[in-house]
Protein backbone atom coordinates (compact mmCIF):
# COMPACT_ATOMS: atom_id res chain seq x y z
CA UNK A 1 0.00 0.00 0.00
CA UNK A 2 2.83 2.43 0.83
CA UNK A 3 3.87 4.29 -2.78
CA UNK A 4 -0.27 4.18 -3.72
CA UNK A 5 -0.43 6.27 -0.64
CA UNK A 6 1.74 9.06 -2.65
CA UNK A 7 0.20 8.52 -5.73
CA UNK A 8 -3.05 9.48 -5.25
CA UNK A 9 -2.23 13.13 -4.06
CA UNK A 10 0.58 12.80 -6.96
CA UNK A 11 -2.81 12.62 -9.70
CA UNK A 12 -5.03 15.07 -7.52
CA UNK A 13 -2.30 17.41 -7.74
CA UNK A 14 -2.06 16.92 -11.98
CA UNK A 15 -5.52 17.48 -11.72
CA UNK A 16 -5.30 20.85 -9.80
CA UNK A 17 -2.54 21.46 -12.38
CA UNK A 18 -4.92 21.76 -15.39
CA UNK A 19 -7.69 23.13 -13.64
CA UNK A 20 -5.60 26.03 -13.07
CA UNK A 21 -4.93 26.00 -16.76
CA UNK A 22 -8.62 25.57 -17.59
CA UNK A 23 -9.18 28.96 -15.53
CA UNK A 24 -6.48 30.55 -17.08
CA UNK A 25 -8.51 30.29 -20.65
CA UNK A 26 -5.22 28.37 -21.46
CA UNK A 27 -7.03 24.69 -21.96
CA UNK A 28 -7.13 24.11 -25.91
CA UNK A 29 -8.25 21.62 -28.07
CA UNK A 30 -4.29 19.91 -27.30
CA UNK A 31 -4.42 19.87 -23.82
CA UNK A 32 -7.73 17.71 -23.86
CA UNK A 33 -6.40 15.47 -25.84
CA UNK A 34 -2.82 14.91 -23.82
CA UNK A 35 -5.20 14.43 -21.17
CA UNK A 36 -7.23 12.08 -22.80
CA UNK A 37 -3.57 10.22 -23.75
CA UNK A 38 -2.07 10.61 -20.41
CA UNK A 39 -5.24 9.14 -18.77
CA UNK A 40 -5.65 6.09 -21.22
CA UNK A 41 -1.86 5.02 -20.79
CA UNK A 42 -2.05 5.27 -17.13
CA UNK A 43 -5.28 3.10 -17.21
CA UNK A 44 -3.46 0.70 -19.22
CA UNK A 45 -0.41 0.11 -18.01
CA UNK A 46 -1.80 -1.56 -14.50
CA UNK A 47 -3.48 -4.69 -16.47
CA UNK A 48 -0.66 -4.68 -19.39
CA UNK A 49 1.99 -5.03 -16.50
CA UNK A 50 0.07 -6.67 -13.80
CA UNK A 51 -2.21 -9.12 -15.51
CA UNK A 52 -0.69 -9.62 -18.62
CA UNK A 53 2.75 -9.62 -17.94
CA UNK A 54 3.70 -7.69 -20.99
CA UNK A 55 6.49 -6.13 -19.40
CA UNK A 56 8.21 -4.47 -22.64
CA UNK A 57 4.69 -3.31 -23.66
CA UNK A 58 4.26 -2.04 -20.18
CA UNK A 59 7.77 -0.17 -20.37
CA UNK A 60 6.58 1.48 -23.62
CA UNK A 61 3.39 3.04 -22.39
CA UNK A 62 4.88 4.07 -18.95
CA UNK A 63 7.59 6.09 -21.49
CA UNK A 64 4.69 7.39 -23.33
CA UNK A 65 3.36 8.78 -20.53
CA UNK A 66 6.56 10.17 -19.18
CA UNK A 67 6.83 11.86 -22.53
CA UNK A 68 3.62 13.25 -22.12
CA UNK A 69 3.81 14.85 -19.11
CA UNK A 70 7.20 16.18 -19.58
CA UNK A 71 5.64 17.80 -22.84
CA UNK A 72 2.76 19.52 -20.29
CA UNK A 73 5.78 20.83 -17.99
CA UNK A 74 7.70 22.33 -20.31
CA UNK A 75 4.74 23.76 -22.45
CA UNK A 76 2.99 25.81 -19.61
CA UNK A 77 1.93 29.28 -20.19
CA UNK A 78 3.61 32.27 -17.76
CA UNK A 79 0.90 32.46 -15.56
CA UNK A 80 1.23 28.53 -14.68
CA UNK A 81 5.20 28.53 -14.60
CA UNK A 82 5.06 27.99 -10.73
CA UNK A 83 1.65 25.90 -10.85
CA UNK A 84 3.55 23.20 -13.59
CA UNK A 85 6.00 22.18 -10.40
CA UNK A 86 2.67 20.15 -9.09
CA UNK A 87 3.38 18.07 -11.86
CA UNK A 88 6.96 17.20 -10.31
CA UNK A 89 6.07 14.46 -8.05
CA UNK A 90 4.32 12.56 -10.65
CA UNK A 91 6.94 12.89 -12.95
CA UNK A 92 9.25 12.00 -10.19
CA UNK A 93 7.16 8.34 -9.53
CA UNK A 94 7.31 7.65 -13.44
CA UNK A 95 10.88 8.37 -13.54
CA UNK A 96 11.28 5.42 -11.01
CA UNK A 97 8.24 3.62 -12.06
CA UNK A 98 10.48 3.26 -15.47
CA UNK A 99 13.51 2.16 -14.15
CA UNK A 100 11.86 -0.26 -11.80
CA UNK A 101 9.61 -1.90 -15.44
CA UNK A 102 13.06 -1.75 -17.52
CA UNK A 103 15.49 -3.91 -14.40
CA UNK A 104 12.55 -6.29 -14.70
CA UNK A 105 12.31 -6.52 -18.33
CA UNK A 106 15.97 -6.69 -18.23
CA UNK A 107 16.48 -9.28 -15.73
CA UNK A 108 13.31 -11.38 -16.23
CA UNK A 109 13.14 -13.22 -19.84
């Protein structure tokens, strides 16, 4: 249970992160759909990794997503600058998430 425990707040605070956008008349046609994307390859990886044991699959959508949300930090408008740094922790948990999915693709045939 313990890293779930982080990760909820870690998606509550991605959330905040474009609801501040959405107020700031900076939410576009884009950012719905990098939601959209960012939501369906988080939904998928748990059953692709977990059930299926696809782990290479699984290591491909968790960089997918890591690309994804690196592309909404780096892309936020002025008035979000601060704001995108609730994105770090998430970014932070894929980052390990990753590593953790490649040592077992790596070590497990």
């Amino acid at each position: 249970m313990g890293i779930w425990v982080c990760l909820d707040p870690d998606y509550g605070l991605l959330l905040l992160f474009l609801a501040l956008k959405f107020t700031q008349n900076k939410f576009n046609r884009t950012e719905w759909i990098g939601y959209g994307l960012s939501w369906s390859l988080n939904v998928l990886w748990n059953p692709v990794f977990f059930h299926l044991h696809q782990t290479r699959i699984a290591i491909f959508l968790l960089s997918a997503l890591l690309a994804e949300l690196l592309r909404e930090f780096l892309s936020a408008p002025k008035p979000l600058q601060t704001a995108r740094f609730l994105l770090s922790p998430y970014i932070l948990w894929l980052f390990i998430a990753c590593s953790l999915n490649l040592y077992i693709c790596l070590n497990n045939p």
